[in-house]
Protein backbone atom coordinates (compact mmCIF):
# COMPACT_ATOMS: atom_id res chain seq x y z
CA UNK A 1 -63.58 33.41 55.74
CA UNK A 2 -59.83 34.28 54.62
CA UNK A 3 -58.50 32.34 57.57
CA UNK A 4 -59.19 29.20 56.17
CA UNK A 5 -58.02 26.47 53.59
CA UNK A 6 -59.56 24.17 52.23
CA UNK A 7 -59.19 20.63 53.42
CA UNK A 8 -56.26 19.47 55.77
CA UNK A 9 -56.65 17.17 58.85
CA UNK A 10 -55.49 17.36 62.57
CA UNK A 11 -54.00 14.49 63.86
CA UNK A 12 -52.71 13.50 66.97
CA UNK A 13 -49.65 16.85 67.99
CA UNK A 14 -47.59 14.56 69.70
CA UNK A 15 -45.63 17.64 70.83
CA UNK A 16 -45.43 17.58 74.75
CA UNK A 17 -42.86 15.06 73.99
CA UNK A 18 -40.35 17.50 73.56
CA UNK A 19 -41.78 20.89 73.75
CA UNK A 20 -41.26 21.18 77.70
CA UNK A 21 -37.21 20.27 77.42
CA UNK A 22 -35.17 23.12 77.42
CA UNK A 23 -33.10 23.44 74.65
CA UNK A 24 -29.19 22.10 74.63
CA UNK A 25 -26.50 22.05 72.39
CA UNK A 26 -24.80 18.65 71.62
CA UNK A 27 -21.31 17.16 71.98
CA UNK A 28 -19.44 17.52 69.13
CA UNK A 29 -19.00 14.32 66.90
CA UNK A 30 -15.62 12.82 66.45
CA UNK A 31 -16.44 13.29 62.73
CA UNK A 32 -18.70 15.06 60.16
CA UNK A 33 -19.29 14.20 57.01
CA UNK A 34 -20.26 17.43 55.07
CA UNK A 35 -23.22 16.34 52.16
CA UNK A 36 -22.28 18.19 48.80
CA UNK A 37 -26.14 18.77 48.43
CA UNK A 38 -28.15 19.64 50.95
CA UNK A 39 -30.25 21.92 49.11
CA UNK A 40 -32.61 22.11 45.85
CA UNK A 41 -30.39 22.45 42.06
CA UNK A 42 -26.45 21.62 41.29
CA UNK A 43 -24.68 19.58 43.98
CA UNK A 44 -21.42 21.89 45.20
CA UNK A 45 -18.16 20.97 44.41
CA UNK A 46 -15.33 20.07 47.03
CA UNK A 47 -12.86 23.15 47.15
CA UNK A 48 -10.49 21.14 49.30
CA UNK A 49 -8.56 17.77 49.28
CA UNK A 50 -7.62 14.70 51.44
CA UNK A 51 -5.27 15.97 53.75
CA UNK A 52 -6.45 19.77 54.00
CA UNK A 53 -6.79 21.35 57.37
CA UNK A 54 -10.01 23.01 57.53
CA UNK A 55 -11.54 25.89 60.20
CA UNK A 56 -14.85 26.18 61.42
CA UNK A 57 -17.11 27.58 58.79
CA UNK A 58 -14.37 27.60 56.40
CA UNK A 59 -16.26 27.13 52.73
CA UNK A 60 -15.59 23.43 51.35
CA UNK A 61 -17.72 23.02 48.43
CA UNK A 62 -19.40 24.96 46.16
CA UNK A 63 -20.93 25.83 42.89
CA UNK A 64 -22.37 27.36 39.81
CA UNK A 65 -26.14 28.24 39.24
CA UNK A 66 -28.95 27.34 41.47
CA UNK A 67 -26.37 25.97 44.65
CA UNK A 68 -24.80 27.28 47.44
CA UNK A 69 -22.26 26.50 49.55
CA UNK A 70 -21.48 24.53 52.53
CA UNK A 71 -18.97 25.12 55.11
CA UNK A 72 -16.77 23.11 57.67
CA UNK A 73 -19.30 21.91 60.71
CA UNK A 74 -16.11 21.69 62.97
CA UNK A 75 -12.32 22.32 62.53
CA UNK A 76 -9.78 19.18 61.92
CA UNK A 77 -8.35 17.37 58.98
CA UNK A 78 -10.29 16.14 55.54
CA UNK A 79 -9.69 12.15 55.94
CA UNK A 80 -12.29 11.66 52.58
CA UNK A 81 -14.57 12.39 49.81
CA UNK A 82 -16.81 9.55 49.30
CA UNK A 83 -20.67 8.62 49.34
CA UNK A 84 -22.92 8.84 52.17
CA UNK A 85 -26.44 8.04 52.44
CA UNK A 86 -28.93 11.70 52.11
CA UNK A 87 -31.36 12.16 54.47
CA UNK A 88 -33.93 12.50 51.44
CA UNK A 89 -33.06 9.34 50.09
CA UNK A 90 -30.07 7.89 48.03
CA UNK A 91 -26.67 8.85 48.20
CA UNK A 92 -24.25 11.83 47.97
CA UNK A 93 -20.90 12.51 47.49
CA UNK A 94 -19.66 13.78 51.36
CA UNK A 95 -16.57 15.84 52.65
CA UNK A 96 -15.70 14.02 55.81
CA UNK A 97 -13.44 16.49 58.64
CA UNK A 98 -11.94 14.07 61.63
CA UNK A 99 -12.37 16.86 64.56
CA UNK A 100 -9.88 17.99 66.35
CA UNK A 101 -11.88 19.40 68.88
CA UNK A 102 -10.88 23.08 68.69
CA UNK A 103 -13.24 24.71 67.16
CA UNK A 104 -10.85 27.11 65.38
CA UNK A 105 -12.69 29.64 63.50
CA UNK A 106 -11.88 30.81 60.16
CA UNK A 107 -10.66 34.26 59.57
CA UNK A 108 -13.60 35.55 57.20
CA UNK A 109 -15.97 34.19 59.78
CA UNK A 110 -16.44 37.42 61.81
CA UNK A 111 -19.30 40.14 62.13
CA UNK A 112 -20.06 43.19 59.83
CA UNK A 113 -18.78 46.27 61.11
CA UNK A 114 -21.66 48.04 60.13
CA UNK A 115 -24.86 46.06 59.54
CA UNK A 116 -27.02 48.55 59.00
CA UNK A 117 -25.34 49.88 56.74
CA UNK A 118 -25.02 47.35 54.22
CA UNK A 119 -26.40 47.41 50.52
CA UNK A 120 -29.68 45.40 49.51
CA UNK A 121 -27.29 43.65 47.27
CA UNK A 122 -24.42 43.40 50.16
CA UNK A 123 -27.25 41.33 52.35
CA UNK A 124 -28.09 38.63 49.44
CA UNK A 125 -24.40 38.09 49.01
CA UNK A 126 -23.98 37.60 52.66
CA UNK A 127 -26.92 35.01 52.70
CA UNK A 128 -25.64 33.28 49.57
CA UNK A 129 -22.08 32.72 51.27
CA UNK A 130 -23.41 31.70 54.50
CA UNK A 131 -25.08 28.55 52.52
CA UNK A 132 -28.56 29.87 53.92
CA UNK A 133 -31.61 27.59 52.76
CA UNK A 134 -35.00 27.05 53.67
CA UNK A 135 -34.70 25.51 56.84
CA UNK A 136 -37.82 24.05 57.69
CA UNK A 137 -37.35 21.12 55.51
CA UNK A 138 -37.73 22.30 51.76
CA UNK A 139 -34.01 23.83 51.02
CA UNK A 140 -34.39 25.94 48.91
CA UNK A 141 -31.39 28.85 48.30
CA UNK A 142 -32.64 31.54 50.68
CA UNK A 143 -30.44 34.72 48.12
CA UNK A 144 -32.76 33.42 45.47
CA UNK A 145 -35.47 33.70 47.28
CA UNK A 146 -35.19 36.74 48.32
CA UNK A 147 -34.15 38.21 44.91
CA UNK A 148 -37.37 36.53 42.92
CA UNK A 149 -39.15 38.41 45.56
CA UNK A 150 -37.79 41.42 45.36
CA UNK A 151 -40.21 44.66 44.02
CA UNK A 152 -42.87 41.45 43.57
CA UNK A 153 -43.48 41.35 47.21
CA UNK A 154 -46.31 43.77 49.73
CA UNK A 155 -46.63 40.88 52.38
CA UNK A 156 -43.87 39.17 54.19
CA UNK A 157 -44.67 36.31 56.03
CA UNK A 158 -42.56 34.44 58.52
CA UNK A 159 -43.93 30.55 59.02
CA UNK A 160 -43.47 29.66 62.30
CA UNK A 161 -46.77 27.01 62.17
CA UNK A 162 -44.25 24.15 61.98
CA UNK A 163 -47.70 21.77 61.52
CA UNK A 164 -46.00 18.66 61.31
CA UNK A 165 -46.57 16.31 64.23
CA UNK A 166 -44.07 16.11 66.66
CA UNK A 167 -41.86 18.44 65.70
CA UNK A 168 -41.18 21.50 68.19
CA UNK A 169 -37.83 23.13 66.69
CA UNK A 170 -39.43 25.84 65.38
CA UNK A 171 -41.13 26.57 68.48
CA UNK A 172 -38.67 26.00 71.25
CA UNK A 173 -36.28 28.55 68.34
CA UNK A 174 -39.00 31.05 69.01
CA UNK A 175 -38.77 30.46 72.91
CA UNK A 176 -35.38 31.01 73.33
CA UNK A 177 -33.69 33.26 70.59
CA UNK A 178 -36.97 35.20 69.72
CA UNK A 179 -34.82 38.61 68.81
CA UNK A 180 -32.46 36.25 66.55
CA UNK A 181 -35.69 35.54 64.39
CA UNK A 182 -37.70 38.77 64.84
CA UNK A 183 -33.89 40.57 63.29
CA UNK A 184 -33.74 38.15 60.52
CA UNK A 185 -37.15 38.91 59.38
CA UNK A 186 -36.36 42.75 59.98
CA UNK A 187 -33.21 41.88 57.41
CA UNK A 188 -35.34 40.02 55.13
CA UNK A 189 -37.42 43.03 54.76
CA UNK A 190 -34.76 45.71 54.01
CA UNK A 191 -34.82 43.09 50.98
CA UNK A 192 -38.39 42.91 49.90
CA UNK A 193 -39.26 46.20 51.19
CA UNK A 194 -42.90 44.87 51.42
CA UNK A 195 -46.09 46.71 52.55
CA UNK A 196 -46.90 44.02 55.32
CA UNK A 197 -45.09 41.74 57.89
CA UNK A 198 -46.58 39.02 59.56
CA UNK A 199 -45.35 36.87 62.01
CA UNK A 200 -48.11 33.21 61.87
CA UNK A 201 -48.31 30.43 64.52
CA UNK A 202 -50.82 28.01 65.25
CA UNK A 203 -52.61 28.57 68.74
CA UNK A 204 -51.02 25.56 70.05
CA UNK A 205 -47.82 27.38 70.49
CA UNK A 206 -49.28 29.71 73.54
CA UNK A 207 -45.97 30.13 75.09
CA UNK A 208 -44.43 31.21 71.98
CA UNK A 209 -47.05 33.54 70.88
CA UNK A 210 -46.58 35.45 74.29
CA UNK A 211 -42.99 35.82 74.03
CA UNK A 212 -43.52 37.25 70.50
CA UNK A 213 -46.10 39.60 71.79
CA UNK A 214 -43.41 41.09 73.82
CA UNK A 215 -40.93 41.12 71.26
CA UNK A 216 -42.75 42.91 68.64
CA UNK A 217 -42.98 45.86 70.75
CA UNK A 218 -39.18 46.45 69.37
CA UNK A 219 -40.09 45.70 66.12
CA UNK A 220 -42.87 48.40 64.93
CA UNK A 221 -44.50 47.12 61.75
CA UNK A 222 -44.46 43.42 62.19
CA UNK A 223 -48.00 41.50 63.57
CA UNK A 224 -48.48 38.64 65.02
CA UNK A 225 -51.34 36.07 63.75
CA UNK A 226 -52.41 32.78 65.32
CA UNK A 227 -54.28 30.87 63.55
CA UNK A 228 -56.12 27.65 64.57
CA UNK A 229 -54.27 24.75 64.36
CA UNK A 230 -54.72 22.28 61.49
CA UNK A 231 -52.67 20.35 59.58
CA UNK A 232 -50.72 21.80 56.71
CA UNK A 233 -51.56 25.46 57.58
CA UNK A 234 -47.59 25.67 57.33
CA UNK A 235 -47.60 24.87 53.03
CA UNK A 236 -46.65 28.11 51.77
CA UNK A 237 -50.34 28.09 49.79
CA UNK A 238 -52.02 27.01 52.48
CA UNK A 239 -50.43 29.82 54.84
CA UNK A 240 -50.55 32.81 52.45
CA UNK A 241 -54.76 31.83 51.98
CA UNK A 242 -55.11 31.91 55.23
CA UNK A 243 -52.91 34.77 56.37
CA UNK A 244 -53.86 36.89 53.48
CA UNK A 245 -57.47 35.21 51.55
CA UNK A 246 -54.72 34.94 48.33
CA UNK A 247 -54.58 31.65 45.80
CA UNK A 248 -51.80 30.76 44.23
CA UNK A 249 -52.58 29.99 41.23
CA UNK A 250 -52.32 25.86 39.69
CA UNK A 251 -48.37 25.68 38.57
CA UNK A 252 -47.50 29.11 40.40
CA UNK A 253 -45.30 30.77 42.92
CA UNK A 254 -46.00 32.62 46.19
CA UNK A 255 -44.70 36.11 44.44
CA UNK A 256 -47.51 35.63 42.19
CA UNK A 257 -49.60 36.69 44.58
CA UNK A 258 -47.52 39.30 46.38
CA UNK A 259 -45.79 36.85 48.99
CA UNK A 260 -42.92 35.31 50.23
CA UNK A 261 -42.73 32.96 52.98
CA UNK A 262 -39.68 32.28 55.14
CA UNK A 263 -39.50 29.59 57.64
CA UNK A 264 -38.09 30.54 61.37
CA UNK A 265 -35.16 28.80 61.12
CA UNK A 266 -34.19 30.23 58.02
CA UNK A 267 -34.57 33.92 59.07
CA UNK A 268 -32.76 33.24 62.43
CA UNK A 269 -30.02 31.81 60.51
CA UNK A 270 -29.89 35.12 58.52
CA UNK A 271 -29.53 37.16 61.67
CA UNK A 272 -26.64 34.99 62.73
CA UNK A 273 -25.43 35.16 59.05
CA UNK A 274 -25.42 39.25 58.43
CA UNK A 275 -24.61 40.17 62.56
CA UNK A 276 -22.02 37.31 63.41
CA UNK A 277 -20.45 36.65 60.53
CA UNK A 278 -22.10 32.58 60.60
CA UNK A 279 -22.60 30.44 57.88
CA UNK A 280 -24.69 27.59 58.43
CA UNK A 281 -22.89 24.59 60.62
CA UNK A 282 -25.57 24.11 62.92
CA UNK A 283 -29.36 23.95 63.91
CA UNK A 284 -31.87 23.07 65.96
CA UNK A 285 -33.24 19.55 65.76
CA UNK A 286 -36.29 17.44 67.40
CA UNK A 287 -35.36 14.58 68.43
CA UNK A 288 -38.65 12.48 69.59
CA UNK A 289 -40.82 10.04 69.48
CA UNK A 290 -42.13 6.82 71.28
CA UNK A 291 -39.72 4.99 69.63
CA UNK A 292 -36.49 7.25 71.73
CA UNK A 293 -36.13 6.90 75.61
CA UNK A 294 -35.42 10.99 75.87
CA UNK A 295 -36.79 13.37 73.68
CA UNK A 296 -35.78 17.07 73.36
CA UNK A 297 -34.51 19.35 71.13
CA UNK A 298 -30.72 19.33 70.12
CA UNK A 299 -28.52 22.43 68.92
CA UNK A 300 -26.66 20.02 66.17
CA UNK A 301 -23.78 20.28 64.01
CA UNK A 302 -24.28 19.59 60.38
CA UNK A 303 -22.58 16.33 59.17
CA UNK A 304 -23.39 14.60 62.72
CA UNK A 305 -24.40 10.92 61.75
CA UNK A 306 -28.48 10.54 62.95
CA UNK A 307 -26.68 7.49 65.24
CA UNK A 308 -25.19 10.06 67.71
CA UNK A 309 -27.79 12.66 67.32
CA UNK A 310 -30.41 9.70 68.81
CA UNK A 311 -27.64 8.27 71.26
CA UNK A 312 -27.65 11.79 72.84
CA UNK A 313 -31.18 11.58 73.72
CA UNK A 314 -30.44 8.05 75.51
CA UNK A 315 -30.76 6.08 72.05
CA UNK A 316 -34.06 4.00 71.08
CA UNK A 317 -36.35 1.77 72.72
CA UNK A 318 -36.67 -1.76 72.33
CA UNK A 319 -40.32 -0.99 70.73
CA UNK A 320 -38.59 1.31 67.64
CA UNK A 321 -40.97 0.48 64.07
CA UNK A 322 -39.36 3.41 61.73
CA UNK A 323 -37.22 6.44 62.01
CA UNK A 324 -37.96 9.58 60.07
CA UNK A 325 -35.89 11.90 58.78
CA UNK A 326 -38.90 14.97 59.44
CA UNK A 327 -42.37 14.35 60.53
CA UNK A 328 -44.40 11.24 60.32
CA UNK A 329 -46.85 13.05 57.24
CA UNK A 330 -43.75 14.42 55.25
CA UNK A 331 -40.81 12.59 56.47
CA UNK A 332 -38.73 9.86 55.03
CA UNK A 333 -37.94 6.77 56.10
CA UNK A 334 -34.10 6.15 56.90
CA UNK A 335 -32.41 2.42 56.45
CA UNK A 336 -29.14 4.05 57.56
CA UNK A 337 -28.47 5.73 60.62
CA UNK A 338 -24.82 6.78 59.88
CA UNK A 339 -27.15 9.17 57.21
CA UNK A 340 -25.71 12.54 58.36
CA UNK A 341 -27.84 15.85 59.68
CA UNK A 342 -28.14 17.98 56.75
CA UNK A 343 -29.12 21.87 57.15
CA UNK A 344 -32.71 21.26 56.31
CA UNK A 345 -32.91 18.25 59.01
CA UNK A 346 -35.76 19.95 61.58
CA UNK A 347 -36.72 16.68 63.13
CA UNK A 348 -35.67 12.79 64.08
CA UNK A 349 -38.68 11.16 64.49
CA UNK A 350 -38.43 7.98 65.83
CA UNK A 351 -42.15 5.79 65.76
CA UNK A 352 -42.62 2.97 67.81
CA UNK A 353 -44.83 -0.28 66.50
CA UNK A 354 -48.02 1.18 67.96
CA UNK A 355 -47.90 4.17 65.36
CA UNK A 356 -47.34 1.69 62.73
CA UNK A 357 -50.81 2.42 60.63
CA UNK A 358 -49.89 0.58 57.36
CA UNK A 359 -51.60 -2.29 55.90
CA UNK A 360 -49.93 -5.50 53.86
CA UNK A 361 -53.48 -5.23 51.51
CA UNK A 362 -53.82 -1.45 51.02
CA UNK A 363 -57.03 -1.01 48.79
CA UNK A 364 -59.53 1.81 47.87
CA UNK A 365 -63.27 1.36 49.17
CA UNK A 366 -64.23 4.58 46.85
CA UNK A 367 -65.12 6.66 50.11
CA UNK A 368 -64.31 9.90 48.50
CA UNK A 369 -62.19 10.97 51.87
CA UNK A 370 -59.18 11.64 50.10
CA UNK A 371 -60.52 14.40 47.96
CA UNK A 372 -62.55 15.85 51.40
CA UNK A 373 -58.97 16.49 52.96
CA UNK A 374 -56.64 17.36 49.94
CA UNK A 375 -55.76 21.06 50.97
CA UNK A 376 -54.94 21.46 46.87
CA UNK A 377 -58.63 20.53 45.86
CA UNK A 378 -56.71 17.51 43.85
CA UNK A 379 -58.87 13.79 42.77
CA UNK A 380 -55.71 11.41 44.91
CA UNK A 381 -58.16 8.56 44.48
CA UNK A 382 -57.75 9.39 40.23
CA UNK A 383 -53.82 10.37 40.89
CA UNK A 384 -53.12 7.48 42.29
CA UNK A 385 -54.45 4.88 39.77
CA UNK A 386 -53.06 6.67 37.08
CA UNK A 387 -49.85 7.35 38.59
CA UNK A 388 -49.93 3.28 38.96
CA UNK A 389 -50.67 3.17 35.19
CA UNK A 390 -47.88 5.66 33.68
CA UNK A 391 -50.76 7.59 31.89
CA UNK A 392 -48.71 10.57 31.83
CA UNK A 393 -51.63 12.73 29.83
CA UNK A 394 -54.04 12.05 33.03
CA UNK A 395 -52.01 12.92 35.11
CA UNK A 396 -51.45 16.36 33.69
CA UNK A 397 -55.29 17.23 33.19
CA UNK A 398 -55.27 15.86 37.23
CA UNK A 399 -52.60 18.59 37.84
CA UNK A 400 -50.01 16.23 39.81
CA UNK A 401 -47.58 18.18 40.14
CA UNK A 402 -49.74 20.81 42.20
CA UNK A 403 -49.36 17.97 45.07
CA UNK A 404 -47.61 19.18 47.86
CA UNK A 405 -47.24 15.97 48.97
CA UNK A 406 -48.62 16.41 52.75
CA UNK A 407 -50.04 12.92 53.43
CA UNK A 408 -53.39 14.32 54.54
CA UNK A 409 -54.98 11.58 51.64
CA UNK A 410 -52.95 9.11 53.33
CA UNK A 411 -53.86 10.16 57.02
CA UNK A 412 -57.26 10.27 56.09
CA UNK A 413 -57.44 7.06 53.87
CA UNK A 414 -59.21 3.76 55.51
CA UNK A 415 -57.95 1.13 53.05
CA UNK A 416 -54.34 2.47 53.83
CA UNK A 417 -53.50 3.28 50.47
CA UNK A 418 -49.86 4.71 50.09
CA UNK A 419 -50.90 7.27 48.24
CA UNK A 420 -48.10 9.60 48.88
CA UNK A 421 -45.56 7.62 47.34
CA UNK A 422 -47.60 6.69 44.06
CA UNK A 423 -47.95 10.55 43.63
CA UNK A 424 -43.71 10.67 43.48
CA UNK A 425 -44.04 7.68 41.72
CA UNK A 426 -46.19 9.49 39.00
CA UNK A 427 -44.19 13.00 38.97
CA UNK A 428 -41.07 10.51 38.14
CA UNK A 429 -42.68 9.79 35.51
CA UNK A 430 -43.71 12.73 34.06
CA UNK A 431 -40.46 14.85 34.88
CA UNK A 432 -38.76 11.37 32.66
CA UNK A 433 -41.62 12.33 29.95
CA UNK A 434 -40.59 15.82 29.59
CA UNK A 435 -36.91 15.17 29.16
């Protein structure tokens, strides 16, 4: 049946350790450091210097070709550009604003007289400028996007799944600012100008479902589908399959098939973009875990260091194993907490030693699990070994670089393989190959 996938697994939600808190916005930090790339192609380039007074959602760095820009988190003084540890790993160049606590906006950050009104083209510039990216953890440039999927595109779908374990952003977004979403889809569309518009969950998101069920009676055209929960339904493959009965094809795109998929986040932060006047400075984070004494869900400023982001949910337990930087099948591991929030930062996930499932003598026992679960129909027991042995031609004829990299081999694997992390390994390798 066309609501299905194949594979995936369904571990252990984790969510009622957040999803009851209401949502609240945090204090502002003293300073922000701004990261030059927080989204996929060219790093930006500072526009201002040491010294510069900057406003709130003033533009500080940008660039040419695939990049957009980023903008001033609060208003204050530049005191430096220098590295700062990424969120994704590594380092990056970082504008760094000592607040002055006044939140003074900048001039060209004000609403569109008429909305409405505006041009097809008008609305992808706006995006652009307001540094919009996918915002449920893969970054990419939200005006290109859109204009790939333009006149390629009869079914819109908005991914509110958000799969991952633990994380509730998405959902407790959808709970209180359902309009802000449901208008940035309705914006999204004046785009694509597609056929269909659906809005998908996962039917362990009741509460959210219900308040969308109400909303949509304002939006004509749009549907609502809930699908059963199961880990990745929120993969842009997986989801279109199962929203529409559609395969992308090995080495394609969504528009391929007549899609595009936008995350929640991302189309909320449209609305706020094209009817305030917003660029992206802020968003909503889950902060959780057994490894933090309070978790909840944080309105956050951008450049906030993950130190004060935790210490505003009562900091971590004495019992704290890792902290994530996303969920626990897709996240990454941070050895820095002065790593900044970046705008594709959905979730803090900090794991305490009891979730600690790895293994100091990982080894495959030739179950045959991994290729049960692998929503991509991919070998990860073959991947793996030859990922481990550089054989570059392998892994082509494997298709490697159709992994989506969801951990569900890894979840699923008893000899505790890590799997995921040989697979980047290997697509190292071949991305060095093909230079």
């Amino acid at each position: 049946m066309k609501s299905l996938f194949f594979g995936g697994v369904h571990p252990d939600g984790h969510k009622d350790l957040s999803a009851g808190v209401p949502l609240a916005a945090m204090a502002l930090p003293a300073q922000a450091a701004v990261l030059l790339r927080q989204h996929i192609g060219a790093p930006c380039q500072p526009l201002v210097a040491v010294g510069d007074t900057v406003c709130l959602g003033q533009k500080i760095g940008d660039g040419d070709g695939l990049c957009v820009p980023v903008h001033a988190p609060v208003s204050g003084v530049v005191t430096g550009i220098e590295d700062r540890p990424h969120p994704g790993g590594g380092t990056c160049p970082a504008i760094l604003i000592k607040n002055d606590f006044l939140d003074t906006p900048c001039p060209t950050m004000k609403p569109y007289s008429h909305p409405e009104a505006l041009s097809t083209a008008e609305l992808v510039s706006i995006i652009r400028e307001a540094g919009i990216v996918g915002m449920g953890g893969a970054a990419f440039p939200t005006d290109v996007k859109s204009k790939t999927g333009m006149s390629r595109t009869d079914t819109l779908i908005l991914n509110a799944c958000e799969c991952e374990p633990y994380i509730t952003a998405d959902d407790v977004l959808l709970r209180a600012r359902p309009a802000d979403v449901l208008r940035g889809v309705e914006i999204v569309a004046r785009i694509l100008s597609p056929g269909r518009v659906v809005i998908a969950l996962e039917d362990n998101k009741a509460q959210a479902a219900e308040v969308l069920k109400q909303q949509l009676k304002d939006f004509p055209g749009m549907e609502l589908k809930v699908l059963p929960t199961r880990y990745p339904q929120g993969a842009e493959k997986q989801l279109i399959q199962a929203v529409t009965g559609r395969q992308v094809p090995s080495g394609g795109l969504p528009k391929d098939v007549g899609c595009t998929v936008f995350n929640a986040a991302t189309a909320a932060a449209v609305y706020r973009a094209v009817y305030e006047g917003m660029p992206v400075i802020e968003r909503i984070i889950t902060v959780t875990g057994e490894g933090v004494k309070q978790p909840r869900n944080l309105m956050v400023r951008t450049g906030t260091s993950f130190l004060e982001v935790i210490a505003a949910v009562g900091g971590l337990t004495d019992d704290v194993w890792k902290v994530l930087s996303g969920g626990p099948m897709m996240g990454t591991a941070q050895g820095d907490l002065s790593v900044p929030v970046a705008k594709s930062t959905n979730a803090i996930v900090c794991l305490s030693s009891a979730q600690n499932g790895e293994s100091a003598h990982p080894v495959c026992i030739r179950c045959g699990k991994c290729l049960e679960v692998c929503p991509m129909g991919l070998e990860p027991l073959y991947l793996y070994r030859y990922s481990g042995a550089g054989d570059v031609d392998a892994l082509k004829r494997l298709h490697l670089m159709d992994c989506i990299e969801c951990g569900c081999c890894a979840y699923a694997c008893p000899g505790k393989l890590p799997l995921v992390e040989g697979f980047r390994a290997g697509k190292r390798t071949l991305k060095e190959g093909a230079k």
